[in-house]
N, C-alpha and C. Protein backbone atom coordinates (compact mmCIF):
# COMPACT_ATOMS: atom_id res chain seq x y z
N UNK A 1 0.84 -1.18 0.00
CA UNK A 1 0.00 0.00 0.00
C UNK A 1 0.88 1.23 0.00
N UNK A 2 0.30 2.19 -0.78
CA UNK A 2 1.17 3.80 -1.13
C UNK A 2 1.45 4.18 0.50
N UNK A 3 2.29 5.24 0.46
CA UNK A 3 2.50 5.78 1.63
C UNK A 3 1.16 7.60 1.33
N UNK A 4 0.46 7.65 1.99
CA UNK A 4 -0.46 8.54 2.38
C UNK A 4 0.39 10.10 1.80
N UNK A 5 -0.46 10.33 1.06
CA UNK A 5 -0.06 11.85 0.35
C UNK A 5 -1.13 13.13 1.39
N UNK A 6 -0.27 14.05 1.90
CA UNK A 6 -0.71 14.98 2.45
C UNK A 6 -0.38 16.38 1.79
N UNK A 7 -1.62 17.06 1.67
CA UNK A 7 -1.37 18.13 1.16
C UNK A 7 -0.79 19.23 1.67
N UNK A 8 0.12 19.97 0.59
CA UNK A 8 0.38 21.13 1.44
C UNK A 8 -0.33 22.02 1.86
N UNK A 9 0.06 22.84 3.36
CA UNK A 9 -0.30 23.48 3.97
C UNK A 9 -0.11 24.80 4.32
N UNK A 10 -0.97 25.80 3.98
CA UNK A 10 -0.50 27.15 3.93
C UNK A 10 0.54 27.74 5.45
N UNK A 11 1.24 28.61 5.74
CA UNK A 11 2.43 28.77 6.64
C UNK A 11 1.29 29.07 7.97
N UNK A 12 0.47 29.65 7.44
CA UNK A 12 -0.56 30.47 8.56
C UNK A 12 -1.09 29.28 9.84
N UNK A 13 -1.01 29.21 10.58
CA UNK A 13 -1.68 28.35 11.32
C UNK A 13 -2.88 28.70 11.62
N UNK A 14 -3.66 27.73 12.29
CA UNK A 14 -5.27 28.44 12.36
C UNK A 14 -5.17 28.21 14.27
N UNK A 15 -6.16 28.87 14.85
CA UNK A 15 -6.04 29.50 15.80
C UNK A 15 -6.09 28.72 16.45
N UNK A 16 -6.98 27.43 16.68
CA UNK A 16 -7.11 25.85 17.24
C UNK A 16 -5.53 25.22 17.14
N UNK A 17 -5.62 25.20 15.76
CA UNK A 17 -3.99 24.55 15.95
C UNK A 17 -3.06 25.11 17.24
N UNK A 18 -2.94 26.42 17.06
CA UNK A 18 -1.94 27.09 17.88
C UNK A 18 -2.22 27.21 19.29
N UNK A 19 -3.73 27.20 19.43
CA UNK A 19 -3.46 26.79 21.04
C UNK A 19 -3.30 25.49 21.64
N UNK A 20 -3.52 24.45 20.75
CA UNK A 20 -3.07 23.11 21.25
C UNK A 20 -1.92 22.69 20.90
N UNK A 21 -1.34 23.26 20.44
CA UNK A 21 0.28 22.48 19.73
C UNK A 21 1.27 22.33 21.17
N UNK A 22 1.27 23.07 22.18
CA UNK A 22 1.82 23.30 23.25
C UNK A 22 0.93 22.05 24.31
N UNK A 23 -0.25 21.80 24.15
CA UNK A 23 -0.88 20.83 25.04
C UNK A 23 -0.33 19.58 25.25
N UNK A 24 -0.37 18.95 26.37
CA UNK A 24 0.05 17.25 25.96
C UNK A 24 -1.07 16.33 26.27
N UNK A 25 -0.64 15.53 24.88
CA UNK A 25 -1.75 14.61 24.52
C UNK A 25 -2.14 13.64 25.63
N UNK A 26 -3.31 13.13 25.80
CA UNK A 26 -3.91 12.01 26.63
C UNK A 26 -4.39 10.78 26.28
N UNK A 27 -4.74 9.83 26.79
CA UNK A 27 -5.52 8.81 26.83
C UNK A 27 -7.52 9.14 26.97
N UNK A 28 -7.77 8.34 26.21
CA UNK A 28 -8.95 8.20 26.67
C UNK A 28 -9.99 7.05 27.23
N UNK A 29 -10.21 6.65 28.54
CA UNK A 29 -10.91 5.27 28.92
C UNK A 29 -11.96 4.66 28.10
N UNK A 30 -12.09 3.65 27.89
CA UNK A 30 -13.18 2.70 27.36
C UNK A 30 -14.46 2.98 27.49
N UNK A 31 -15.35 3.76 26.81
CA UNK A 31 -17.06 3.24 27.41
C UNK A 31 -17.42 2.32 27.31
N UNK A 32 -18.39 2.11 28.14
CA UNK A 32 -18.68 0.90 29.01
C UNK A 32 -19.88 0.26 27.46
N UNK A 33 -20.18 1.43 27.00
CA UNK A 33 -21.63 1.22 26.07
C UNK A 33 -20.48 0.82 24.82
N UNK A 34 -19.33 0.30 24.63
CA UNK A 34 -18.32 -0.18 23.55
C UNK A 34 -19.42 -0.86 22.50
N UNK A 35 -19.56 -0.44 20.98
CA UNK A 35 -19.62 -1.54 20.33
C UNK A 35 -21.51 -1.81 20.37
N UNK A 36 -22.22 -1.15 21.63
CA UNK A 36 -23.52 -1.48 21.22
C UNK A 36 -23.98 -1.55 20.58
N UNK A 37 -24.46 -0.26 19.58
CA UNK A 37 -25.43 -0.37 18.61
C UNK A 37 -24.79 -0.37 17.04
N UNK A 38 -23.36 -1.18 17.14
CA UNK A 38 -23.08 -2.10 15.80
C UNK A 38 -23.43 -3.30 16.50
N UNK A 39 -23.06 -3.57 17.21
CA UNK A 39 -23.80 -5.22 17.16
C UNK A 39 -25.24 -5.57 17.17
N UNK A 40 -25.83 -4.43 17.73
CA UNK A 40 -27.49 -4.43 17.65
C UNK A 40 -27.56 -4.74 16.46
N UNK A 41 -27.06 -3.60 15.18
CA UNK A 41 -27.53 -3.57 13.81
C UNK A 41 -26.96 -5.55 13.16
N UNK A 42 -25.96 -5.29 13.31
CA UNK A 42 -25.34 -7.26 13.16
C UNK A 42 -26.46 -7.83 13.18
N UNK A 43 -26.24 -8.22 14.67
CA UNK A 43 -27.86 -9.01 15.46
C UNK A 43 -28.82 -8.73 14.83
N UNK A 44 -29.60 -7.56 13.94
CA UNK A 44 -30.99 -8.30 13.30
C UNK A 44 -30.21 -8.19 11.88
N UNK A 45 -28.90 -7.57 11.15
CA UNK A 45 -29.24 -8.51 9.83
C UNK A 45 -28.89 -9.89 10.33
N UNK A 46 -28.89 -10.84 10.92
CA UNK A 46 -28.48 -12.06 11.01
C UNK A 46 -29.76 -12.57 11.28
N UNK A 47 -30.62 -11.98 11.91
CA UNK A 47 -31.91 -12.55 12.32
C UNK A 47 -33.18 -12.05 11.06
N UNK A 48 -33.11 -10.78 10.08
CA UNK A 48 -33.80 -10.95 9.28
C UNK A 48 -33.23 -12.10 7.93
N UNK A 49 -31.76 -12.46 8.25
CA UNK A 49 -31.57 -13.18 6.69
C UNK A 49 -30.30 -14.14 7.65
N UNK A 50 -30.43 -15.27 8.36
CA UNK A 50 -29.50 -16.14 9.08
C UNK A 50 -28.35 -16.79 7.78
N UNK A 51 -28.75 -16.59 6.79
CA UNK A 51 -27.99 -17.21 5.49
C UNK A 51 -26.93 -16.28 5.24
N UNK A 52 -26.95 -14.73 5.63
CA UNK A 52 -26.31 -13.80 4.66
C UNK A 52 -24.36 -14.72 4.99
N UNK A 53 -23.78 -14.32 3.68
CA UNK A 53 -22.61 -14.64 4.12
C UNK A 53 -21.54 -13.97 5.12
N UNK A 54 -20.46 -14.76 5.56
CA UNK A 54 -19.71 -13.63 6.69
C UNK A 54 -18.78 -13.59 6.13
N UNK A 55 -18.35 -12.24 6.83
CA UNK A 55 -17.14 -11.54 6.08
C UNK A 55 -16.33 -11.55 7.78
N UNK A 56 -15.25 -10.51 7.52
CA UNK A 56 -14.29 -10.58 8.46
C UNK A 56 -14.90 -10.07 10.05
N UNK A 57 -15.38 -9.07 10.20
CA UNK A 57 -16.45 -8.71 11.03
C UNK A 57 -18.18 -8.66 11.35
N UNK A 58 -17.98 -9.66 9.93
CA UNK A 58 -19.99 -9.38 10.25
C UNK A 58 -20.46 -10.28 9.31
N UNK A 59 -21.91 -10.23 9.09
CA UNK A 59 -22.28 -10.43 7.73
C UNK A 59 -22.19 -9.78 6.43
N UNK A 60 -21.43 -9.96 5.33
CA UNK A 60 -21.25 -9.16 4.47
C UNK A 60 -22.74 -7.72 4.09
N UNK A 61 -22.40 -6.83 3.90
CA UNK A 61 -22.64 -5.52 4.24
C UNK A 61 -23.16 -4.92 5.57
N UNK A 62 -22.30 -5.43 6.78
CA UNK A 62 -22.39 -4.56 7.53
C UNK A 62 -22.17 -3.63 7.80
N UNK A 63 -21.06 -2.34 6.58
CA UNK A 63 -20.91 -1.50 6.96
C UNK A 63 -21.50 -0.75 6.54
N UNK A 64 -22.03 -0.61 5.70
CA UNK A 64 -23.27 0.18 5.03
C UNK A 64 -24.23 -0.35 6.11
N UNK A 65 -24.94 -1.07 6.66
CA UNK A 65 -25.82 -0.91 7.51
C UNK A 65 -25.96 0.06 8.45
N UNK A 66 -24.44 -0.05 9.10
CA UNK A 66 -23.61 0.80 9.89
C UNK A 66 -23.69 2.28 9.44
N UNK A 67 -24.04 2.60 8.90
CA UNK A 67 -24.24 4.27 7.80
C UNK A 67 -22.51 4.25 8.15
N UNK A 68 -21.54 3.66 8.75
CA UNK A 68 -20.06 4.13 8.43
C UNK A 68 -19.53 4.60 6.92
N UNK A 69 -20.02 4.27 5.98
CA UNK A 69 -19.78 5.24 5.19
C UNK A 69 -20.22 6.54 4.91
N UNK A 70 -21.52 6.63 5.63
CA UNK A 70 -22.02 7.98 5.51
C UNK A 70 -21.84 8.91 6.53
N UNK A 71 -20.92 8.77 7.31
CA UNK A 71 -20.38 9.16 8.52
C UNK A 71 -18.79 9.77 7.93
N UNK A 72 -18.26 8.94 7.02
CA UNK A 72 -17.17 9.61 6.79
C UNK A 72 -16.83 10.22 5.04
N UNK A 73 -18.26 10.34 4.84
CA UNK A 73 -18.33 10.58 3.82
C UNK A 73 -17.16 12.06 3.01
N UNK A 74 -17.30 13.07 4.27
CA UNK A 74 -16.83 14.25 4.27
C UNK A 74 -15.34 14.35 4.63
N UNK A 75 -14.72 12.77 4.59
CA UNK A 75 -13.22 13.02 4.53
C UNK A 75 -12.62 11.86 3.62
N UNK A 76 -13.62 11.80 2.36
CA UNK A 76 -13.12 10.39 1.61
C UNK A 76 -12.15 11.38 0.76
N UNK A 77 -10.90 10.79 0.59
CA UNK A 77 -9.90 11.76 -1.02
C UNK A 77 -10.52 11.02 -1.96
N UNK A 78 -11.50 12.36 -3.00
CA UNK A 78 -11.53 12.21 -3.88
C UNK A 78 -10.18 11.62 -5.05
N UNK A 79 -10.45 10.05 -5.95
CA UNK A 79 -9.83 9.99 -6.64
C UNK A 79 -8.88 8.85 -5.91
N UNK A 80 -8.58 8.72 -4.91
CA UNK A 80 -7.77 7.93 -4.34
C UNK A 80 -8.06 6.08 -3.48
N UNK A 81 -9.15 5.82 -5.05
CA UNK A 81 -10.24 4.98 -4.20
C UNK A 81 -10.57 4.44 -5.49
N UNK A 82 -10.38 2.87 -5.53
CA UNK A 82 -10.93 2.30 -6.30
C UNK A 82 -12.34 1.06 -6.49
N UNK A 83 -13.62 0.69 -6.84
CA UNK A 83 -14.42 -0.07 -6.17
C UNK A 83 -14.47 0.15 -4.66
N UNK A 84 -14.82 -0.61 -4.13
CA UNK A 84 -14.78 -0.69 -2.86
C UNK A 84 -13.85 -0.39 -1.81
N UNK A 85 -12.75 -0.04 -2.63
CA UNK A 85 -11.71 0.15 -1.78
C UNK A 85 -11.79 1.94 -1.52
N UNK A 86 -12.17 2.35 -0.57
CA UNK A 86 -11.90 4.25 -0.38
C UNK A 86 -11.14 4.56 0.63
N UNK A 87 -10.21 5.81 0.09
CA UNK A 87 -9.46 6.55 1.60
C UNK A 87 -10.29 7.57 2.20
N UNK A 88 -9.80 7.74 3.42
CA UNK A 88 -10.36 8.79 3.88
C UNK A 88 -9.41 9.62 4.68
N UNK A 89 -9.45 11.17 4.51
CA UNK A 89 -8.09 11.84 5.53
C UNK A 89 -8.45 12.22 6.26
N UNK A 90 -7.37 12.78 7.27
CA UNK A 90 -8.23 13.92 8.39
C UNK A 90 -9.34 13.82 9.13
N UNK A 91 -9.57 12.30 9.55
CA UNK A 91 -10.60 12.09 10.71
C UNK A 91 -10.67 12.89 11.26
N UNK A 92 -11.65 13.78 12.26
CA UNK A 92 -11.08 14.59 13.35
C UNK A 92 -11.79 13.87 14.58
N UNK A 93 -12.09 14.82 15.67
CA UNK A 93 -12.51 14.08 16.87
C UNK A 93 -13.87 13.82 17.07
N UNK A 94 -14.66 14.80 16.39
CA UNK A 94 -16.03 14.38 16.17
C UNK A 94 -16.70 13.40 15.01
N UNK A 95 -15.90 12.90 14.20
CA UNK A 95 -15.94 12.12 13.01
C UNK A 95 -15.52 10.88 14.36
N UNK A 96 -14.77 10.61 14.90
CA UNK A 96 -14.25 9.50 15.37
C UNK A 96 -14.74 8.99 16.34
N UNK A 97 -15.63 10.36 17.01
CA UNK A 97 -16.68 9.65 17.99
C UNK A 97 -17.95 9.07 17.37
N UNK A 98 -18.13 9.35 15.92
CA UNK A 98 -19.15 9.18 15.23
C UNK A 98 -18.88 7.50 15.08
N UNK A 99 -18.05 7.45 14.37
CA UNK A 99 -17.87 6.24 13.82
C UNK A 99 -17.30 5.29 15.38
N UNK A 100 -16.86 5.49 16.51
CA UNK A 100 -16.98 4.73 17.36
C UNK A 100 -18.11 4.17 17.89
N UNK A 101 -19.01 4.97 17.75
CA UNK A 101 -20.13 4.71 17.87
C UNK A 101 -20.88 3.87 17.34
N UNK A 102 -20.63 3.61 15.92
CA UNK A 102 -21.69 3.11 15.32
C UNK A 102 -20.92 1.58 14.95
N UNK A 103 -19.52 1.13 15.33
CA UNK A 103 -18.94 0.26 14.97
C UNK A 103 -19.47 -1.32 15.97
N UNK A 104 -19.31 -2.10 15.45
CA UNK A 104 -19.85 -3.48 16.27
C UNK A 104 -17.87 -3.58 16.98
N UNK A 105 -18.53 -4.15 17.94
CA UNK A 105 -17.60 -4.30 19.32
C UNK A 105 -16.29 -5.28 18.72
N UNK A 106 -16.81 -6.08 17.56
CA UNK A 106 -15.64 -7.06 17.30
C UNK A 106 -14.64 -6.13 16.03
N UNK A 107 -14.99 -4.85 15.19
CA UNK A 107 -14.68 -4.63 14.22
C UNK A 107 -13.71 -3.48 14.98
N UNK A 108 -13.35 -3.29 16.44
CA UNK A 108 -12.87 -2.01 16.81
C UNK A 108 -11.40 -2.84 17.02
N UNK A 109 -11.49 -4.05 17.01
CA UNK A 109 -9.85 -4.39 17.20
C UNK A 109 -9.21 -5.04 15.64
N UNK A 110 -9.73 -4.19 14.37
CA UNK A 110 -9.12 -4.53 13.22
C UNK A 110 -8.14 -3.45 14.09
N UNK A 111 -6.53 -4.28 13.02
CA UNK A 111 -5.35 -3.94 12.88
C UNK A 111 -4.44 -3.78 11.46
N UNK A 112 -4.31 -2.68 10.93
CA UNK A 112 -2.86 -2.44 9.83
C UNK A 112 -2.11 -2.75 9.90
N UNK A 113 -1.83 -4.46 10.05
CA UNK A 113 -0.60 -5.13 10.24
C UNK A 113 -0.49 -5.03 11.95
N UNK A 114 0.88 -4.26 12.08
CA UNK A 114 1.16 -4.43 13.84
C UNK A 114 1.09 -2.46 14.05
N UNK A 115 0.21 -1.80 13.77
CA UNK A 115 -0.46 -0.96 13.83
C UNK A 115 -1.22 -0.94 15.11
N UNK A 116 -1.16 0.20 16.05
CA UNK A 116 -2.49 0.15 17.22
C UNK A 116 -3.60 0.02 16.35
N UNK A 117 -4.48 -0.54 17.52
CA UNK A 117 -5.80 -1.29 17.36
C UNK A 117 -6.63 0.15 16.29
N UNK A 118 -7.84 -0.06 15.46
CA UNK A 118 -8.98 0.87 15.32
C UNK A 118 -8.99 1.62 17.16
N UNK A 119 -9.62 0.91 18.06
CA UNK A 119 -9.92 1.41 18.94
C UNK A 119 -9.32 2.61 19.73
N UNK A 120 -7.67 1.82 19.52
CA UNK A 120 -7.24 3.03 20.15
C UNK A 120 -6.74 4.14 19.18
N UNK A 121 -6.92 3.96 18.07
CA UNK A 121 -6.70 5.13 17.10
C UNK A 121 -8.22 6.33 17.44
N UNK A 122 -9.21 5.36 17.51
CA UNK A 122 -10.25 6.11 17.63
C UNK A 122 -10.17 7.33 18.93
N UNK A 123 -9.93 6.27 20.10
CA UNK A 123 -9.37 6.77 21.52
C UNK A 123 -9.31 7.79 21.54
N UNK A 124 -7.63 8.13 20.75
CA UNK A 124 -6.74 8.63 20.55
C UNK A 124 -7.10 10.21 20.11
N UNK A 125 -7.87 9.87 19.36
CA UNK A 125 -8.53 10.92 18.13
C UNK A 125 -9.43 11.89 19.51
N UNK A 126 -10.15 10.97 19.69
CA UNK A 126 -11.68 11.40 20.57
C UNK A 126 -10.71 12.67 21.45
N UNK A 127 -10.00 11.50 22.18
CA UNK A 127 -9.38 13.03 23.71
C UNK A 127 -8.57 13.87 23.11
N UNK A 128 -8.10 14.25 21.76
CA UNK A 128 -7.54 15.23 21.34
C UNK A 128 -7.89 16.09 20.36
N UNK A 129 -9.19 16.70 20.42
CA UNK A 129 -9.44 17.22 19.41
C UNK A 129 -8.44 18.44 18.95
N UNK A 130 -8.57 18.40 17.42
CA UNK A 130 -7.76 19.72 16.57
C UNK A 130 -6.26 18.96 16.98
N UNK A 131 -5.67 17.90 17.86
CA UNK A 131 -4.48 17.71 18.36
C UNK A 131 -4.23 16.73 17.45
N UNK A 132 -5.06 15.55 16.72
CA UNK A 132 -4.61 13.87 16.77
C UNK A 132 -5.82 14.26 15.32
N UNK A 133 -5.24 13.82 14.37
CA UNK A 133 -6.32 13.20 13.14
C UNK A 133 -5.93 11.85 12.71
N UNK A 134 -6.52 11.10 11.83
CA UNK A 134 -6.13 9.54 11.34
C UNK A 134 -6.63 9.81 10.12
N UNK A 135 -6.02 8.87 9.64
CA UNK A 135 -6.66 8.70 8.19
C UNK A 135 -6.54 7.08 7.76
N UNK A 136 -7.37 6.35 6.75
CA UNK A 136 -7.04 5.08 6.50
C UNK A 136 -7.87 5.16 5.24
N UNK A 137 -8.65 3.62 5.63
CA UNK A 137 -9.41 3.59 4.40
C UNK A 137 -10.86 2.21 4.72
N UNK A 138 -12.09 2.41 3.99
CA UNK A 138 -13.20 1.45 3.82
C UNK A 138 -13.06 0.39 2.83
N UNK A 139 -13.17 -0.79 2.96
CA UNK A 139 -13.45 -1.74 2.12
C UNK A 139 -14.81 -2.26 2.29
N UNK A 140 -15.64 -2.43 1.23
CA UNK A 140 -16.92 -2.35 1.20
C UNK A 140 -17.19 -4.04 0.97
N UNK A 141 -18.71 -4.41 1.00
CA UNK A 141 -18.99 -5.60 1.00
C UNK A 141 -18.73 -6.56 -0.36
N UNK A 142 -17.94 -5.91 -1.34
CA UNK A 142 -17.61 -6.90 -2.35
C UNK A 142 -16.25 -8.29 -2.00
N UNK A 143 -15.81 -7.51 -0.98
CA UNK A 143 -14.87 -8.71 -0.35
C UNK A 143 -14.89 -8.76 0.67
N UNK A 144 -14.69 -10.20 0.96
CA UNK A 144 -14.92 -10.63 2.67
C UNK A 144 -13.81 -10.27 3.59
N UNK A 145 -12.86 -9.54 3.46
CA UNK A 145 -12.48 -8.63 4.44
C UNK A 145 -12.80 -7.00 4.45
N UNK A 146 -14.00 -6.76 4.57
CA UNK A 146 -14.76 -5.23 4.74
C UNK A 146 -14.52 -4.77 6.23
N UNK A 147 -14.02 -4.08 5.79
CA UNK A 147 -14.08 -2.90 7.54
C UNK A 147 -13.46 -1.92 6.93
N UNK A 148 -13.53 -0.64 8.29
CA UNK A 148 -12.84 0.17 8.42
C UNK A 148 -11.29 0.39 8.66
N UNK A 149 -10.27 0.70 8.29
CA UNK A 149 -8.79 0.17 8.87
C UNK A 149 -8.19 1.92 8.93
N UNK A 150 -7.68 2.15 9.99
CA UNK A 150 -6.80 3.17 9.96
C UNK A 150 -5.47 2.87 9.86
N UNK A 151 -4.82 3.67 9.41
CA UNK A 151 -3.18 2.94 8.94
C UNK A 151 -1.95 4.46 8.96
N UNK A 152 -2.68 5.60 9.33
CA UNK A 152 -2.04 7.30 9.46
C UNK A 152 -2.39 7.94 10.75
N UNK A 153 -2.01 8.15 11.28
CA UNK A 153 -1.78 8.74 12.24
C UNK A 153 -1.07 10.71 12.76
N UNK A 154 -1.88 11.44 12.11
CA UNK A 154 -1.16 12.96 12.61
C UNK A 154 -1.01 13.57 13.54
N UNK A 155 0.02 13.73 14.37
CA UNK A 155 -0.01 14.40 15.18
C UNK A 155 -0.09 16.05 15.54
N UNK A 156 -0.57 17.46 16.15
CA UNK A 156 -0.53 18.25 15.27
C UNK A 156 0.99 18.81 16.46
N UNK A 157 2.21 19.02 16.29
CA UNK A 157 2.66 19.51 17.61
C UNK A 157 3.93 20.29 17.04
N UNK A 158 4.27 21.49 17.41
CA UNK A 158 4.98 22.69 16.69
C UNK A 158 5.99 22.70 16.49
N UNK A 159 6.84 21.54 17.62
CA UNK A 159 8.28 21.43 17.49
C UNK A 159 8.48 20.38 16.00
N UNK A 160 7.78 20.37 15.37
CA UNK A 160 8.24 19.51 13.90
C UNK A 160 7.90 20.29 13.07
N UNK A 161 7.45 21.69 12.95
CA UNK A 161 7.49 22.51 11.68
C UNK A 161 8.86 22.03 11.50
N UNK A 162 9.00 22.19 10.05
CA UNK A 162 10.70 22.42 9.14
C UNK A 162 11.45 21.65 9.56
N UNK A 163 11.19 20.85 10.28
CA UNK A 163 12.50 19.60 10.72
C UNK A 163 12.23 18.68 9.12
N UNK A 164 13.70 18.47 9.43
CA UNK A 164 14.08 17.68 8.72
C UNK A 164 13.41 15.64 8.92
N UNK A 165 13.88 15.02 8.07
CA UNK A 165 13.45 13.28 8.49
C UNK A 165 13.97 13.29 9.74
N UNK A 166 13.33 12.52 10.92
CA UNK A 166 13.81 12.41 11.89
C UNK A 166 14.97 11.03 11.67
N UNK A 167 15.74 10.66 12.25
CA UNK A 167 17.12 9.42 12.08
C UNK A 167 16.29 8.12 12.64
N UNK A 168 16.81 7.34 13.05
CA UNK A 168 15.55 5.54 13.03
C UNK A 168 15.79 6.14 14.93
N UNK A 169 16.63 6.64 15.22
CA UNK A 169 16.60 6.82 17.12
C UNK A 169 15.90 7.94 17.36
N UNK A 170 15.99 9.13 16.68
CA UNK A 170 14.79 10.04 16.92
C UNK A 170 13.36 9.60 16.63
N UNK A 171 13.07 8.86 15.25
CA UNK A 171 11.90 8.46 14.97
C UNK A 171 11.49 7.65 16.09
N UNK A 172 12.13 6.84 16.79
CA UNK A 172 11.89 5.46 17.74
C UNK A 172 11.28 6.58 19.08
N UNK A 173 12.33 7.60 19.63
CA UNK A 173 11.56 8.29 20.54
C UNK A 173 10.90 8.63 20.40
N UNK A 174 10.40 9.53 19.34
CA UNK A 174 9.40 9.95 19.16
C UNK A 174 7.82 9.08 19.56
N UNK A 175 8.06 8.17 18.88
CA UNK A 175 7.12 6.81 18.30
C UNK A 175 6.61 6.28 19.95
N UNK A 176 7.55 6.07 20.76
CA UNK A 176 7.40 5.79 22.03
C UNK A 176 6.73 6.45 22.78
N UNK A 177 7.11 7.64 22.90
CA UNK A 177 6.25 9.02 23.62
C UNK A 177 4.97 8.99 22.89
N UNK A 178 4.71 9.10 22.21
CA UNK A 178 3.14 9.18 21.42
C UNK A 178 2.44 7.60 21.86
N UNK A 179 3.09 6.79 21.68
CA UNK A 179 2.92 5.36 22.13
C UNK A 179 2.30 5.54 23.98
N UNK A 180 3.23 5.59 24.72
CA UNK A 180 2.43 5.66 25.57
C UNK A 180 1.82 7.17 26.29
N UNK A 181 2.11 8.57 25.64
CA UNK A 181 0.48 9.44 25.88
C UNK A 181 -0.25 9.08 25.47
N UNK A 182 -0.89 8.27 24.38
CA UNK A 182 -2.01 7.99 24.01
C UNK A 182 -2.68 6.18 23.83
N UNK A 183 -1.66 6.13 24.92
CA UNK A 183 -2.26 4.62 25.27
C UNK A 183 -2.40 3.78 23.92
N UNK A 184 -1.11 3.73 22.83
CA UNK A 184 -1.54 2.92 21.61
C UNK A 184 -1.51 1.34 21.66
N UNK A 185 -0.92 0.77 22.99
CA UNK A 185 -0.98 -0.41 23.42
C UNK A 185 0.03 -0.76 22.63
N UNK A 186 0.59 -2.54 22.88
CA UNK A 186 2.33 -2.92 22.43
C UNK A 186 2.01 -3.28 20.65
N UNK A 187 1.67 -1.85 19.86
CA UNK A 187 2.15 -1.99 18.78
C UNK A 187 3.59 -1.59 18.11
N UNK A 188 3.79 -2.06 16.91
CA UNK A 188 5.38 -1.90 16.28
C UNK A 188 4.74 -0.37 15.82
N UNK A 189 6.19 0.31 15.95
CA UNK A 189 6.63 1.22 15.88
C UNK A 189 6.28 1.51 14.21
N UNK A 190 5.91 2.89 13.58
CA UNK A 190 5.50 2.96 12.08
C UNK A 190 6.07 2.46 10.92
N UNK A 191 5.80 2.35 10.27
CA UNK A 191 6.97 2.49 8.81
C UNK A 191 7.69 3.75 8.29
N UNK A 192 6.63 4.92 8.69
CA UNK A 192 7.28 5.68 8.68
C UNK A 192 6.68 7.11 9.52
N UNK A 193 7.78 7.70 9.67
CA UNK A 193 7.47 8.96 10.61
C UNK A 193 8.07 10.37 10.07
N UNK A 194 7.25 11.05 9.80
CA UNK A 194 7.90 12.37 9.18
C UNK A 194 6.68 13.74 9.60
N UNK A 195 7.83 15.14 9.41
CA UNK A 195 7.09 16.14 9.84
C UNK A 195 5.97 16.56 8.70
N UNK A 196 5.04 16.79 8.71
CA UNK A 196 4.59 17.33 7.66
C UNK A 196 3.32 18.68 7.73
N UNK A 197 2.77 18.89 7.02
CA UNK A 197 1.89 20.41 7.38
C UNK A 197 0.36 20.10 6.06
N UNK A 198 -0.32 18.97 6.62
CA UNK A 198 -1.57 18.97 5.61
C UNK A 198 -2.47 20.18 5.74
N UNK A 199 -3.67 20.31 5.22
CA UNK A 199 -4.37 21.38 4.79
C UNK A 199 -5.04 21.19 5.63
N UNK A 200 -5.23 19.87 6.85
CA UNK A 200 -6.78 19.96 7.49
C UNK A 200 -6.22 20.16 8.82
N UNK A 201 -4.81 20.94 9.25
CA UNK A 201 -3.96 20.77 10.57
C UNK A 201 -3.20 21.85 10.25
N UNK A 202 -2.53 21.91 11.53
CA UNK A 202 -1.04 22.75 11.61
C UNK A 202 0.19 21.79 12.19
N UNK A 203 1.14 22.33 11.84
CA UNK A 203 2.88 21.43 11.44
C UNK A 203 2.65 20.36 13.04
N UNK A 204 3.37 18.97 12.20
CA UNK A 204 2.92 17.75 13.43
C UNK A 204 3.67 17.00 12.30
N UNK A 205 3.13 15.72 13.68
CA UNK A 205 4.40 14.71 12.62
C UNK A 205 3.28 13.45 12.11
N UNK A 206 3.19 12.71 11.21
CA UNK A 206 2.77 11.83 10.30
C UNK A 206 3.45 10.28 10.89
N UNK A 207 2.34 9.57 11.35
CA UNK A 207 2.85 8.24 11.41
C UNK A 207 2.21 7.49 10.56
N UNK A 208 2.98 6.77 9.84
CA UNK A 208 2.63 5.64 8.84
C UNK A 208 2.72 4.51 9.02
N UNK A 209 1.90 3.20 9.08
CA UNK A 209 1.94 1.90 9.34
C UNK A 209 1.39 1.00 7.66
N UNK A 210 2.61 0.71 7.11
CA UNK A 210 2.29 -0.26 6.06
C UNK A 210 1.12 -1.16 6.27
């Protein structure tokens, strides 16, 4: 899979950015209501049609049941999406509580390889707003591995304007500290980590998980 194209970003920061770039990031605890009302929706397509076939988390089209595509409709990249396969950038924190919401309890621990969980990307997102965006991508019910997968990770934080690539021991600290403020649990470290300045943030650093 490509490595995630971010657009450039005008020098100006926006006013959200700049008062959180100085904040430090958090964790956010589990609700207790995890996962309800995707498995509700599961639970009756299985009970109006016990035949439908299964896919990796459900019965094939559960995510369209899920309106999860119509939830992230407003951050799919145009063009960067073929059939069933769509990206989406720049989750923010109210997009992520959206779609936590509406996800079935078994589809929140898909993983991008050795990537933190969905869940705690979601987490992650939720307690930091304007701080933490994700980006990944939907696979729809034409193949039996459909879900949601996040696989990008932005951080928004000031000391990485204009830096250069960080070296594999800066990247590793880095990776660690973000690792445990935001509770990403014992995943491998990105594929890649770099500063960058997209259009939907101010200057932060980009984690990438092949």
């Amino acid at each position: 899979m490509e490595t995630t194209s971010l657009t450039a970003y005008s020098p100006a920061k926006t006013k959200l950015g700049a008062r959180l770039q100085n904040s430090d990031p958090f964790a956010l605890s589990t609700p207790e209501f995890l996962g309800e009302e995707g498995d509700k929706i599961v639970l009756e397509m299985l009970e109006d049609d016990p035949d439908l076939p299964s896919g990796l988390y459900g019965p094939l089209g559960w995510l369209a049941e899920t309106k999860i595509p119509q939830i992230l409709k407003d951050y799919v990249a145009t063009g960067q999406g073929i059939g069933d396969y769509q990206r989406f950038h720049g989750l923010d924190a109210e997009g992520a509580r959206k779609v936590l919401a509406a996800l079935p309890r078994i589809a929140l621990a898909d993983r991008q390889n050795d990537a933190p969980t969905l869940l705690a990307f979601l987490k992650a997102c939720i307690a930091n707003p304007g701080r933490v965006y994700l980006s990944g991508y939907l696979i729809g019910s034409s193949r039996w591995d459909e879900r949601v997968s996040v696989d990008t990770m932005f951080i928004v934080e000031s000391s990485a304007e204009g830096m250069p690539e960080p070296s594999a021991r800066q990247a590793r600290k880095i990776w660690h500290t973000y690792q445990s403020k935001l509770s990403l649990g014992q995943a491998s470290a990105p594929d890649e980590l770099y500063s960058a300045d997209p259009r939907w943030a101010s200057a932060g650093w980009c984690l990438w998980w092949d």
